[in-house]
Protein backbone atom coordinates (compact mmCIF):
# COMPACT_ATOMS: atom_id res chain seq x y z
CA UNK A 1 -35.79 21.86 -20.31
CA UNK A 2 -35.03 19.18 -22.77
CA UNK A 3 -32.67 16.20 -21.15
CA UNK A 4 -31.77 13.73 -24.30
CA UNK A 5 -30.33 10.34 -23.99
CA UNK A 6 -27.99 9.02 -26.65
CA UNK A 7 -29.01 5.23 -26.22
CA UNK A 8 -26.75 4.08 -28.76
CA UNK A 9 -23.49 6.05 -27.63
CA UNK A 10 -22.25 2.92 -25.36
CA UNK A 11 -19.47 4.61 -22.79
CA UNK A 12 -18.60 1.45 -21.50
CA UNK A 13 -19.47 -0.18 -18.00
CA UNK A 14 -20.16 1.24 -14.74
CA UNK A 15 -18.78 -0.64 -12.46
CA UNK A 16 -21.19 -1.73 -9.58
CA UNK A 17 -18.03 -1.23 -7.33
CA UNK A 18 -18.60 2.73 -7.35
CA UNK A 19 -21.35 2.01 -5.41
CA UNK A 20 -18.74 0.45 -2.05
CA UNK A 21 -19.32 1.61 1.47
CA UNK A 22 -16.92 2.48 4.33
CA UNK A 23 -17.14 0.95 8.11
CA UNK A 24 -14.10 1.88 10.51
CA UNK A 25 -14.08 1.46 14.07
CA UNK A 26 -15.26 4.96 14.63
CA UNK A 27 -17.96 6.20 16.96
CA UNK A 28 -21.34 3.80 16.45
CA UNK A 29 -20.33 3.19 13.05
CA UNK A 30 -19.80 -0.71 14.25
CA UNK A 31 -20.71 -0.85 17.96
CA UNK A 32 -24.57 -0.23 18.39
CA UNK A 33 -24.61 0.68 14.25
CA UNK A 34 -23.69 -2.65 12.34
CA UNK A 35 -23.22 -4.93 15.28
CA UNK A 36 -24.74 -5.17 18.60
CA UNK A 37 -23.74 -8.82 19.69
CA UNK A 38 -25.16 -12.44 19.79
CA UNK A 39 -26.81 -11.28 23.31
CA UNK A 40 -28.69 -8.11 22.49
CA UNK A 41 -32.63 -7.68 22.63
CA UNK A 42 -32.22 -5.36 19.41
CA UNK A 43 -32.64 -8.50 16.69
CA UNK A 44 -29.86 -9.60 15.14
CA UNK A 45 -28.08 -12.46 13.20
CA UNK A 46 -24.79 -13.21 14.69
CA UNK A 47 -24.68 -9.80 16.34
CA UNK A 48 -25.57 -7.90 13.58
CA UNK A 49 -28.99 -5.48 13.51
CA UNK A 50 -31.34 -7.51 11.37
CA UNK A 51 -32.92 -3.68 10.45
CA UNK A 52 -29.73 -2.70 9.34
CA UNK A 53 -29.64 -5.94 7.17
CA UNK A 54 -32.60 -5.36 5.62
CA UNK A 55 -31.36 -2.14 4.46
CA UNK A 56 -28.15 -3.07 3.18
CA UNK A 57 -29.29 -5.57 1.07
CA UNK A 58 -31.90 -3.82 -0.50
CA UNK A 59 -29.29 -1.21 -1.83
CA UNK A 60 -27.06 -3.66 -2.95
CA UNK A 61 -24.11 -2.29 -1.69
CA UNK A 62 -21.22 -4.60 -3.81
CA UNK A 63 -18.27 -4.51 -1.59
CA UNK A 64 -17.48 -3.19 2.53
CA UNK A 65 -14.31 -1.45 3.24
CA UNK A 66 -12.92 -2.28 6.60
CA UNK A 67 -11.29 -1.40 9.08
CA UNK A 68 -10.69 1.59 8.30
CA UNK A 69 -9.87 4.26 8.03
CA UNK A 70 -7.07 5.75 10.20
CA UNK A 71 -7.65 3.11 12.30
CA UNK A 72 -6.21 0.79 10.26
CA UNK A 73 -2.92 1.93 10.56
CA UNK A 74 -3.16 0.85 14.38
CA UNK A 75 -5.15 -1.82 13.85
CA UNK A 76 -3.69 -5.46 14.91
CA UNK A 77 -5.37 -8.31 13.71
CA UNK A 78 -4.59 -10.95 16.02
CA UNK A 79 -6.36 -8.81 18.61
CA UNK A 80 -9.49 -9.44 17.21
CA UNK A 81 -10.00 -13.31 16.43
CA UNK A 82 -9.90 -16.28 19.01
CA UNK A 83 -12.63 -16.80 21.54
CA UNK A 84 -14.16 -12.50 22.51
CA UNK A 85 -13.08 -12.79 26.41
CA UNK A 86 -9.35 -13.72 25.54
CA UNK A 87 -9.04 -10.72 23.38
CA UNK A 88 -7.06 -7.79 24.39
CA UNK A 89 -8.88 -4.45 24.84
CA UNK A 90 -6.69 -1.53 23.55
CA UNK A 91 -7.61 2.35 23.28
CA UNK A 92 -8.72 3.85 20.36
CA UNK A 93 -6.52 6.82 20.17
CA UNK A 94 -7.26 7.65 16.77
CA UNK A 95 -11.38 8.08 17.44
CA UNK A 96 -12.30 9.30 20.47
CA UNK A 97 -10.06 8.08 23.09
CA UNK A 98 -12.61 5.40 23.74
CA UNK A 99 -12.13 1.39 25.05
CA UNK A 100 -12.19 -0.86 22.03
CA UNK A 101 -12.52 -4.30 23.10
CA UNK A 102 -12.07 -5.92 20.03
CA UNK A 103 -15.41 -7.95 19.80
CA UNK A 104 -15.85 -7.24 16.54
CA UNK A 105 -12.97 -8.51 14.57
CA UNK A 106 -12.12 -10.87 11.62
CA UNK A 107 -14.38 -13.59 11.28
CA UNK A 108 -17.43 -11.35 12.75
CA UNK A 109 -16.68 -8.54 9.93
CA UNK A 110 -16.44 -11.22 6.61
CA UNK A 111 -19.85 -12.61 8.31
CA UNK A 112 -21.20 -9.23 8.14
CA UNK A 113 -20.41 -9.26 4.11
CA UNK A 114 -21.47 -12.69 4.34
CA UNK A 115 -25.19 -11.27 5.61
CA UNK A 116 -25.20 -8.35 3.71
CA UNK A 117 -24.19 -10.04 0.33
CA UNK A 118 -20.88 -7.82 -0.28
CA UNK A 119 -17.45 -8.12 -0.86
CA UNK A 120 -15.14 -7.51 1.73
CA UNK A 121 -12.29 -4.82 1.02
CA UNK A 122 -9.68 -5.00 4.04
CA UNK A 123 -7.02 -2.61 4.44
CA UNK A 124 -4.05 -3.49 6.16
CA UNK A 125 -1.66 -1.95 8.53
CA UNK A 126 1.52 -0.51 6.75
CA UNK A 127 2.31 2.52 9.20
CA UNK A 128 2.42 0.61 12.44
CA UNK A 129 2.46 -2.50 11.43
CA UNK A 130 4.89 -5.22 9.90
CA UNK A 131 5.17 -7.19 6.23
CA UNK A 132 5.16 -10.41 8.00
CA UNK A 133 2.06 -9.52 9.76
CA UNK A 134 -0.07 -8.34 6.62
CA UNK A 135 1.28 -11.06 4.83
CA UNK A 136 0.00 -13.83 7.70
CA UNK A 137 -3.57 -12.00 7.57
CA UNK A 138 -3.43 -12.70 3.91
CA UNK A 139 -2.46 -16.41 4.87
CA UNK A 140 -4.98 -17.04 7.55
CA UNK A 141 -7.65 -16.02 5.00
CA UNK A 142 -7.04 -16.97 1.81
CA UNK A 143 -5.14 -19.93 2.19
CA UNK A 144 -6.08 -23.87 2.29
CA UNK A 145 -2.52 -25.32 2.10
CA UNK A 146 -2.11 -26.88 5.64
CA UNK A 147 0.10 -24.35 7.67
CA UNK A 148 0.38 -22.62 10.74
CA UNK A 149 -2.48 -20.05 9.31
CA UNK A 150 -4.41 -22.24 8.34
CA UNK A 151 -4.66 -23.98 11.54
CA UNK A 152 -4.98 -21.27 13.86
CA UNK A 153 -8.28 -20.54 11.43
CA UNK A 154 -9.64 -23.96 11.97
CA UNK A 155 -8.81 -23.04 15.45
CA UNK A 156 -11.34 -20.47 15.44
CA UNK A 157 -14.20 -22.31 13.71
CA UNK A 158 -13.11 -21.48 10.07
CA UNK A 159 -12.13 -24.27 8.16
CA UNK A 160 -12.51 -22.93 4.25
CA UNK A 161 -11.08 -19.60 3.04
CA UNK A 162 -12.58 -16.54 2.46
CA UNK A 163 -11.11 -16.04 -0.40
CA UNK A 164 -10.52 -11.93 0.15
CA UNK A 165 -9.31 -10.26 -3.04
CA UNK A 166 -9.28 -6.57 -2.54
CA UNK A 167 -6.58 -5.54 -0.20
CA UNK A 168 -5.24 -2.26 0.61
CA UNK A 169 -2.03 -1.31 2.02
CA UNK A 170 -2.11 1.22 4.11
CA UNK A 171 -4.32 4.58 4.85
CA UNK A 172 -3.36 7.96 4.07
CA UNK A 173 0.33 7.47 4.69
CA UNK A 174 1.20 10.97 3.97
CA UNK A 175 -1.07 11.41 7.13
CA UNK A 176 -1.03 8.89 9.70
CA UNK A 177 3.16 7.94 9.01
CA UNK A 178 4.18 10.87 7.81
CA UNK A 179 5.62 9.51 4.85
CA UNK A 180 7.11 10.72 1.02
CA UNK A 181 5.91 9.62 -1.74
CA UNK A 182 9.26 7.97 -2.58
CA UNK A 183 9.30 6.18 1.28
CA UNK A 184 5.61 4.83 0.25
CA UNK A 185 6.30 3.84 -2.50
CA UNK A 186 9.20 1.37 -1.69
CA UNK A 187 7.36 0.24 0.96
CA UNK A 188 4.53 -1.06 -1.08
CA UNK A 189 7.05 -2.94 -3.22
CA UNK A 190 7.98 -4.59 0.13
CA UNK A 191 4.70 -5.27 0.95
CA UNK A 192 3.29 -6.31 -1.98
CA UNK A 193 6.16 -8.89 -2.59
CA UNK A 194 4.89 -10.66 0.39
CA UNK A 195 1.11 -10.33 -0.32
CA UNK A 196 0.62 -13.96 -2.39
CA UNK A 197 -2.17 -15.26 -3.69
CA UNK A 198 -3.48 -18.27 -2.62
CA UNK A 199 -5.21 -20.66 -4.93
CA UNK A 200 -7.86 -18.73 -6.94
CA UNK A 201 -8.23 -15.65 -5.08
CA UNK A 202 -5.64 -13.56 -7.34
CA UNK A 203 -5.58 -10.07 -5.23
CA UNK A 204 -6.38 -6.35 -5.67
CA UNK A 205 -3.24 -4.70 -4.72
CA UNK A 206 -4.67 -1.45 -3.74
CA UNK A 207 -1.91 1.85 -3.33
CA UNK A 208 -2.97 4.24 -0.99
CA UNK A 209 -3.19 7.43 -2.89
CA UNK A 210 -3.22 10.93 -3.08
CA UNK A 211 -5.41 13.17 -0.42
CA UNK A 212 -6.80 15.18 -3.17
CA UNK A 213 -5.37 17.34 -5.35
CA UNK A 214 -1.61 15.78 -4.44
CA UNK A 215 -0.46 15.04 -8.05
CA UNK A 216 2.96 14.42 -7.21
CA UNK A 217 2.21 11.76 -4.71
CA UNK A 218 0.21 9.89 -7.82
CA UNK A 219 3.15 10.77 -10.31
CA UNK A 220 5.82 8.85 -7.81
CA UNK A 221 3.40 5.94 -6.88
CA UNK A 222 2.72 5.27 -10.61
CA UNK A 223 6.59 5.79 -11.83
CA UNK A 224 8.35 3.97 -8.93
CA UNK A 225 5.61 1.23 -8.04
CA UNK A 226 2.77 1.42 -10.95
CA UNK A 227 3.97 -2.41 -12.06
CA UNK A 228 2.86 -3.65 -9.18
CA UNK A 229 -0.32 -2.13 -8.26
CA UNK A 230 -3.81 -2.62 -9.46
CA UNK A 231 -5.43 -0.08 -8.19
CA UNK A 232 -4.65 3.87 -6.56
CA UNK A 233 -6.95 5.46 -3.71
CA UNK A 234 -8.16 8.77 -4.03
CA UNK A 235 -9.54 10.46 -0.80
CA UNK A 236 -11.41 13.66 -1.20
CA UNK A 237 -14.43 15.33 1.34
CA UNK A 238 -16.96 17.97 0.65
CA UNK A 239 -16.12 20.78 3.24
CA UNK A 240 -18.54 24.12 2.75
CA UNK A 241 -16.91 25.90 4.96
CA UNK A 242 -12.96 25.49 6.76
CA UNK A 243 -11.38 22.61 8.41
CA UNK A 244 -11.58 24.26 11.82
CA UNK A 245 -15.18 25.49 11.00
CA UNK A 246 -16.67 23.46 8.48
CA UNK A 247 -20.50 23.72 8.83
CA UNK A 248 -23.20 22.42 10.23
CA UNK A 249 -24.88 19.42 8.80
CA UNK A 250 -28.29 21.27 9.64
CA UNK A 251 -28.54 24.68 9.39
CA UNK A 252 -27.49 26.45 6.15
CA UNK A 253 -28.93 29.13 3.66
CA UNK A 254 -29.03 28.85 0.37
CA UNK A 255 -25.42 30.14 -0.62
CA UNK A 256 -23.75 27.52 1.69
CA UNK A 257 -26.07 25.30 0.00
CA UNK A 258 -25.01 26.00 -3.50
CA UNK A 259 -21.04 25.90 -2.02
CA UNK A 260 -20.76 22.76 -1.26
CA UNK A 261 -22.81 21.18 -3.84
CA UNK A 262 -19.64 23.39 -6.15
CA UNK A 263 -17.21 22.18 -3.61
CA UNK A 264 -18.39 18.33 -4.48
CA UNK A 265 -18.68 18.78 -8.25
CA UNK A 266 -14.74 19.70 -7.68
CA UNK A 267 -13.86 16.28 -7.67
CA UNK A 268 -14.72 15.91 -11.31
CA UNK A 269 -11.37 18.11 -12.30
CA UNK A 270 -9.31 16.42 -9.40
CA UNK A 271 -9.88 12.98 -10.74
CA UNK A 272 -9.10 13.74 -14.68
CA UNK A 273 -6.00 15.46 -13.20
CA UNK A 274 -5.21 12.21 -11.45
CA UNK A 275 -5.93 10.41 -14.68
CA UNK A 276 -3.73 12.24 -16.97
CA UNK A 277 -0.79 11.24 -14.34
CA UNK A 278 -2.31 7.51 -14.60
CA UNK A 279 -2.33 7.42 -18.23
CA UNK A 280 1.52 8.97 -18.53
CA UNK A 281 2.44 5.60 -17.31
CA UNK A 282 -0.79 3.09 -17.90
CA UNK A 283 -2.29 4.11 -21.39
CA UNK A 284 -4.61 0.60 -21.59
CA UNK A 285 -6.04 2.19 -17.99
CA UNK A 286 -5.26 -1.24 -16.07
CA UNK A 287 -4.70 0.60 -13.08
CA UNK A 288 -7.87 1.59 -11.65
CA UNK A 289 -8.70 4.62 -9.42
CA UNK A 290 -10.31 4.18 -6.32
CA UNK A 291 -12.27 7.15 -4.67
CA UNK A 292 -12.29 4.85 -1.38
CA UNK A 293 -13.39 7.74 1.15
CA UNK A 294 -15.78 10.75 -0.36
CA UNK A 295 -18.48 12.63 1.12
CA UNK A 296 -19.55 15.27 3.30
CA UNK A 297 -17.92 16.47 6.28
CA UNK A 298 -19.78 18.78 8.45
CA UNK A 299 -19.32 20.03 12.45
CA UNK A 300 -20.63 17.23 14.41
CA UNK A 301 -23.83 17.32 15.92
CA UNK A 302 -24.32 19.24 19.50
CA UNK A 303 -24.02 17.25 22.58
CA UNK A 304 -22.10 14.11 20.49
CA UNK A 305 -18.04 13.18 21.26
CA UNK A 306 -16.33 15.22 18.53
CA UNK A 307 -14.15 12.23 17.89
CA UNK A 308 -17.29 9.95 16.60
CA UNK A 309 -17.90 12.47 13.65
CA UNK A 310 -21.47 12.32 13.82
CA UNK A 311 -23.63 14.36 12.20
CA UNK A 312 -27.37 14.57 10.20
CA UNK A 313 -28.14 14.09 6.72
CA UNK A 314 -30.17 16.17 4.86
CA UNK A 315 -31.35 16.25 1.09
CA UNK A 316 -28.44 18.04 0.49
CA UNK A 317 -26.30 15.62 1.26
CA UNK A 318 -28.82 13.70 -1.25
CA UNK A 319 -27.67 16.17 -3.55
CA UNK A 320 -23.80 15.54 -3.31
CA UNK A 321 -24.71 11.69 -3.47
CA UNK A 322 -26.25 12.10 -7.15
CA UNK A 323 -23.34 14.75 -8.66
CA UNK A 324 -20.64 12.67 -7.08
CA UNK A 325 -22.26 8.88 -8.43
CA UNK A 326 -23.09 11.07 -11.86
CA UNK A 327 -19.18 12.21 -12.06
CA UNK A 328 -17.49 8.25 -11.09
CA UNK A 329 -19.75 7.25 -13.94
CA UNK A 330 -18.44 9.77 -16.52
CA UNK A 331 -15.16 8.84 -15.82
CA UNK A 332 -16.04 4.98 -15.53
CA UNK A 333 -12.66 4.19 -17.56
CA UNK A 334 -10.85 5.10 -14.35
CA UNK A 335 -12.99 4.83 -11.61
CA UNK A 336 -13.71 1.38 -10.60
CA UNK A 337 -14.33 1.65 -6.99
CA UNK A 338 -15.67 4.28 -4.91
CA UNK A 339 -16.51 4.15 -0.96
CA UNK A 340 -18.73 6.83 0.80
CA UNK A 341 -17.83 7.67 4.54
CA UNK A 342 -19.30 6.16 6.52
CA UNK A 343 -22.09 3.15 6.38
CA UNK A 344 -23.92 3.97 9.73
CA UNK A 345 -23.63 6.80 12.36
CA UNK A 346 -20.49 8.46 11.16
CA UNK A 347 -20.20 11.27 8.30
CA UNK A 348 -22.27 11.52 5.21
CA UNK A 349 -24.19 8.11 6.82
CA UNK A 350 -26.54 5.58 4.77
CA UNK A 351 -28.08 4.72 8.19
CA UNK A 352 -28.66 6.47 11.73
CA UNK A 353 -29.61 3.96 14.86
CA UNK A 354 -30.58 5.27 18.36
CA UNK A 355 -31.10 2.32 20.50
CA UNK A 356 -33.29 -0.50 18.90
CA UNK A 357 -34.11 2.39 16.36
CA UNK A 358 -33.13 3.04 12.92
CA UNK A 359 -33.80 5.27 10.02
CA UNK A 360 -32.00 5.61 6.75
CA UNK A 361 -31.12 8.92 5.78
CA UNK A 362 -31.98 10.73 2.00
CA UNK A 363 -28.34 9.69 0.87
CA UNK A 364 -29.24 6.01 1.49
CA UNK A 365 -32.58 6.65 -0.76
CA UNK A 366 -30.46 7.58 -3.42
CA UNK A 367 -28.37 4.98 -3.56
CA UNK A 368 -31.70 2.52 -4.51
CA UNK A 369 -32.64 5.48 -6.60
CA UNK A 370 -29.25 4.64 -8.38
CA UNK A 371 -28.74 0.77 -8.02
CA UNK A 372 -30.24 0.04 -11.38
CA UNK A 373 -26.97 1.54 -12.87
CA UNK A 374 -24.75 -0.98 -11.59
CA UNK A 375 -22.46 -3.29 -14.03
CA UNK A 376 -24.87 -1.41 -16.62
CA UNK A 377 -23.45 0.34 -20.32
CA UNK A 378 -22.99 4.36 -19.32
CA UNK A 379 -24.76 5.92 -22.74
CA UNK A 380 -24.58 9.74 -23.62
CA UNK A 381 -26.95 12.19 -22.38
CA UNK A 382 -27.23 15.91 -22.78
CA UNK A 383 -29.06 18.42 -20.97
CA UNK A 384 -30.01 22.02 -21.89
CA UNK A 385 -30.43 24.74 -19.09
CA UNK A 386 -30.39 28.26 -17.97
CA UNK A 387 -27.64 28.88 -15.42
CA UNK A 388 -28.23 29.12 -11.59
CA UNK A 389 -28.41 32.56 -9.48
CA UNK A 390 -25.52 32.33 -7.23
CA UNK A 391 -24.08 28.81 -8.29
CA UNK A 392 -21.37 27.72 -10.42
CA UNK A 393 -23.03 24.37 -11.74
CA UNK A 394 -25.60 23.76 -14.15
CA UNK A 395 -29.29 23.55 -13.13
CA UNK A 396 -29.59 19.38 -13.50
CA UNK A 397 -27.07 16.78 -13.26
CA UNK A 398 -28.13 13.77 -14.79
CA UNK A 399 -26.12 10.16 -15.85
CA UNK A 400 -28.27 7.42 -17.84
CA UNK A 401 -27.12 3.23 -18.55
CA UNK A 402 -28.29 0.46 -20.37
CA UNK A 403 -28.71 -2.78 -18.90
CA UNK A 404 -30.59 -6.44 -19.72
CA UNK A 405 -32.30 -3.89 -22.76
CA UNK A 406 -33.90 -1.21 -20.31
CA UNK A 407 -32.80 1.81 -20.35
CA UNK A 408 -32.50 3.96 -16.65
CA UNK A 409 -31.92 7.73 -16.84
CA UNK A 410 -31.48 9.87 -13.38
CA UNK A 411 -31.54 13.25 -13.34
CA UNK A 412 -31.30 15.67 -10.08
CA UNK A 413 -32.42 19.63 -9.84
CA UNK A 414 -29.87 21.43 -7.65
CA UNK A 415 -32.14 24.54 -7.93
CA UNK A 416 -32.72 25.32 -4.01
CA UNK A 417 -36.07 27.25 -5.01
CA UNK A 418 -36.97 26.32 -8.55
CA UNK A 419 -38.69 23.54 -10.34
CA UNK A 420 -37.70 22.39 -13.84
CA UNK A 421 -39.88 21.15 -16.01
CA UNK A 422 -38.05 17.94 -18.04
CA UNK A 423 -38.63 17.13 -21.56
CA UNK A 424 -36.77 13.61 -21.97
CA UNK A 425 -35.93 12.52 -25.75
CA UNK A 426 -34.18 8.67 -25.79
CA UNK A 427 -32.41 8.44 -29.21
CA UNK A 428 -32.54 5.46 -30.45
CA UNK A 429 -34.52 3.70 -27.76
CA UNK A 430 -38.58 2.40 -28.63
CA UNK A 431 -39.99 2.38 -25.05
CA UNK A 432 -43.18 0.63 -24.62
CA UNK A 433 -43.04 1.49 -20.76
CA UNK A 434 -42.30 3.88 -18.50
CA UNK A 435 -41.72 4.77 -15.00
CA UNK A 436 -40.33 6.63 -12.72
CA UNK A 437 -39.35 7.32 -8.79
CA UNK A 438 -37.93 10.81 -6.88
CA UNK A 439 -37.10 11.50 -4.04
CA UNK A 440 -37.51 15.30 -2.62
CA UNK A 441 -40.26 17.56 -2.68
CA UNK A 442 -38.75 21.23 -2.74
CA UNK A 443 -37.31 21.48 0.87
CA UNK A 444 -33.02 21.52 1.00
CA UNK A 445 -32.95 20.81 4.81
CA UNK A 446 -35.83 18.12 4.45
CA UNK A 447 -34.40 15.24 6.61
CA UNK A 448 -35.30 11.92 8.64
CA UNK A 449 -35.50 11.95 12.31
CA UNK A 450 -36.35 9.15 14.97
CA UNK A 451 -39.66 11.26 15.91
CA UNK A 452 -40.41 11.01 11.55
CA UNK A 453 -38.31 8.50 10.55
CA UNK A 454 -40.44 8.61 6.93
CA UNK A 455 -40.16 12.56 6.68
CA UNK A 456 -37.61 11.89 3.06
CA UNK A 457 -38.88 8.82 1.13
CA UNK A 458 -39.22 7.53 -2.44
CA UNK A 459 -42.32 8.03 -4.41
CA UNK A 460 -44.17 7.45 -7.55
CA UNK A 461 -42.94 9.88 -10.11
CA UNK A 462 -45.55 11.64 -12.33
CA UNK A 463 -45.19 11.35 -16.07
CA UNK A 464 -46.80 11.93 -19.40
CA UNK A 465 -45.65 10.11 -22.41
CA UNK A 466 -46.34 12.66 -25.45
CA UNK A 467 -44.83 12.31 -29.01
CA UNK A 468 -42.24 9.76 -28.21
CA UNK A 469 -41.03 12.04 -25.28
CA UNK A 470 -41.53 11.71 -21.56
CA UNK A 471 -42.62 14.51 -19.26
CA UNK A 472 -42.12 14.90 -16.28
CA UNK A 473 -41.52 17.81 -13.35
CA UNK A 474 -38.20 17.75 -10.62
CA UNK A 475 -38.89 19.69 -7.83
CA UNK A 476 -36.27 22.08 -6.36
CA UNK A 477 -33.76 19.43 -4.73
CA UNK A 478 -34.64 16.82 -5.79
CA UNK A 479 -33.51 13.11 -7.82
CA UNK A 480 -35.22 10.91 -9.69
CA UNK A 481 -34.78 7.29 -12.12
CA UNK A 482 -36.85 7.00 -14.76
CA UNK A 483 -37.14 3.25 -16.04
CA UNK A 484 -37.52 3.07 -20.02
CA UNK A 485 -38.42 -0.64 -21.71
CA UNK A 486 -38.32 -1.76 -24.38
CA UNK A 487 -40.77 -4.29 -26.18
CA UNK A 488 -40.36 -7.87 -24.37
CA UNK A 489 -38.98 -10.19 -27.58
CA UNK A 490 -41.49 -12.58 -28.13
CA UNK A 491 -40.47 -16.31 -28.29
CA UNK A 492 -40.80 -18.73 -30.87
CA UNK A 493 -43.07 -21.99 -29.84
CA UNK A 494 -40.65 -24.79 -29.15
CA UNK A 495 -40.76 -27.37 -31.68
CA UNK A 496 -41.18 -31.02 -30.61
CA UNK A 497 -39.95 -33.59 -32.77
CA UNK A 498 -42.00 -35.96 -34.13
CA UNK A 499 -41.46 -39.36 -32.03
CA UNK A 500 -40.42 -41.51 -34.78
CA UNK A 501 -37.34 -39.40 -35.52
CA UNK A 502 -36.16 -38.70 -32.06
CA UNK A 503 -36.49 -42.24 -31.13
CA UNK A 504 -34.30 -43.10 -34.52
CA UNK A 505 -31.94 -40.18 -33.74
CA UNK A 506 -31.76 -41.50 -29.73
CA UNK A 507 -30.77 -45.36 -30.99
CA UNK A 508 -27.71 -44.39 -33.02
């Protein structure tokens, strides 16, 4: 199967923001996932796991959405800042019906970015909570201007902002308040009004958005409020089978497998609907789109509290990871933000924990599988392929970037039973070097458990350069980046000047 790569067809920039996470106060997502506490034998820094550190870092994850989530919209901030025994425990409601205590709050969750080297995206409380409120949480951490903020942050051991730009305002209102479009769309008006910015930090006013396929919950947000957003949230899940009964995350044949791999690729329609709305009223595309929850969502696992959403992660999940990261980078113009759900323990997971152990599941490999294409050029690429038994899609989904002069191409085989032999042609790109990784070796339910924690992993792709072309084989379900460069410039000596005239040129 040929797979060519237009190398000179720039599609503008992929924003490393696609590549975002989601942690809400939801099941082990935070407690005994991220954080742990000061006190814990598990190794930490400030509470959080030091493993899960590690991780994070090493996929680059660019910004942290926080704190949630439904929970958001019952979230309080002032419950979770001041000294951890003075701070009120309240009931989760929304997850579980379990104690929160509130240990992990403000100041721990912008040291978490801090650790992990991402930006923190916060979203506020507009269905149960007030303007003045939001607005004071804006205050309290972007401001420097003495005032009462301000001081209650020193207070608390913070004396510089934060300097937090991407805000959202509200989650899921049609959901959690039960609101119209028009109602939401006044009250982000109010909001916003209130939400300043403070010194440098100008913010990211983020709408919440449509669930899905809504377009007439986009077409009011951009007609009554579109002036004074930035960006618009998008939420959409992968569901093989129905709400009530969606699927297990585990056990599957080979025509659920090929559903919801379709039921993901739907997205691509649903967002170039939303972004013929979007354009009606924003032709330059200064409003971005923001797929801020996306992922799997599968019956959660035996024995676990149906309100913590947990569930396993297989390489089909892998699978939805590369078609989904493939389709925000086709439609880069729009798509400027994207956050999978959820970071650890919850949903389609980059990391599970059990005690003081940890694995990261075959979504999280493809993520560094895919890092390379952050803040990189999107360039053409092309595939030919026979059509799939039983599925919808084409037989390899595949995305490709330009970056610093190296050119990264990853392709995927959805086949569940059927390797394809690749024949890649780079037009207009001289590579003197080549490599490649994959991940997957044939299996769809291959997956990472504490017992083989190593089961999934990244290896050393096989490839044979022939005739200018690269060759190379993708197992059945599987994803790989190959890494193209070109030949290294070489440099000029550096002249020195001869001492007379530099000393004559130094005196004048």
């Amino acid at each position: 199967m040929k797979l060519i790569v237009d190398a000179c067809n720039l599609q503008g920039r992929i924003s490393r923001h696609v590549y975002g996470q989601f942690s809400e106060h939801l099941g082990h997502c935070i407690y005994d996932g991220l954080y742990v506490g000061e006190k814990s034998k598990i190794p930490n820094i400030d509470g959080v796991r030091k493993d899960v550190i590690e991780v994070l870092r090493r996929i680059r994850i660019p910004n942290l959405r926080w704190p949630g989530g439904c929970f958001a919209d019952c979230y309080h901030w002032r419950d979770g800042i001041g000294p951890r025994s003075k701070r009120p425990c309240i009931v989760n409601d929304t997850w579980g019906g379990v104690t929160e205590d509130n240990s992990f709050g403000t100041h721990e969750f912008l040291r978490l970015c801090e650790l992990i080297g991402a930006e923190p995206y916060i979203n506020g409380n507009v269905s149960s909570g007030t303007v003045q409120e939001m607005s004071q949480w804006i205050e309290y951490l972007n401001a420097k201007v003495q005032g009462p903020m301000t001081e209650l942050r020193r207070k608390n051991g913070r004396k510089e902002p934060w300097g937090v730009k991407f805000w959202g305002f509200g989650n899921e209102p049609w959901g959690d308040g039960h609101m119209r479009p028009e109602y939401y769309a006044d009250q982000f008006r109010r909001y916003t009004t209130y939400a300043r910015d403070y010194g440098d930090t100008k913010l990211v006013r983020i709408a919440a958005g449509a669930n899905g396929g809504d377009m007439n919950w986009t077409e009011v947000l951009m007609q009554s409020a579109g002036q004074w957003l930035d960006a618009v949230t998008l939420h959409y899940y992968t569901v093989p089978g129905v709400w009530e009964h969606k699927g297990s995350a585990t056990k599957f044949d080979v025509p659920e497998y090929y559903t919801t791999l379709e039921k993901a690729a739907a997205i691509e329609g649903i967002i170039a609907k939303q972004s013929v709305i979007m354009d009606k009223y924003d032709p330059d595309a200064r409003v971005g789109l923001f797929v801020d929850e996306w992922g799997t969502w599968f019956d959660v696992e035996e024995g676990t509290n149906p309100g913590f959403l947990h569930q396993q992660n297989t390489m089909r999940d892998a699978m939805v990871a590369a078609i989904s990261l493939n389709t925000f980078h086709r439609h880069n113009r729009r798509v400027r933000m994207a956050n999978i759900a959820q970071l650890v323990n919850v949903l389609q997971a980059m990391i599970l924990t059990e005690g003081e152990k940890m694995l990261v599941t075959p979504t999280c490999h493809v993520f560094d599988l895919y890092k390379v294409h952050q803040d990189a050029d999107r360039v053409e690429t092309f595939a030919q392929a026979a059509p799939i038994d039983g599925c919808k899609l084409p037989a390899i989904t595949h995305t490709a970037s330009v970056k610093d002069g190296v050119l990264h191409v990853s392709a995927a085989n959805i086949h569940a039973d059927k390797a394809l032999p690749i024949e890649l042609e780079a037009w207009g790109f001289d590579a003197v070097s080549v490599s490649g990784e994959i991940l997957g070796s044939g299996d769809i339910h291959a997956l990472n458990t504490f017992r083989k924690p190593n089961a999934v992993k990244i290896r050393k792709l096989d490839l044979v350069v022939k005739g200018g072309k690269v060759l190379f084989e993708l197992p059945p379900c599987s994803v790989a980046t190959i890494t193209l460069k070109p030949a290294a410039a070489k440099k000029a000596p550096a002249k020195k000047a001869p001492v007379k005239k530099a000393a004559k040129k130094a005196s004048r």
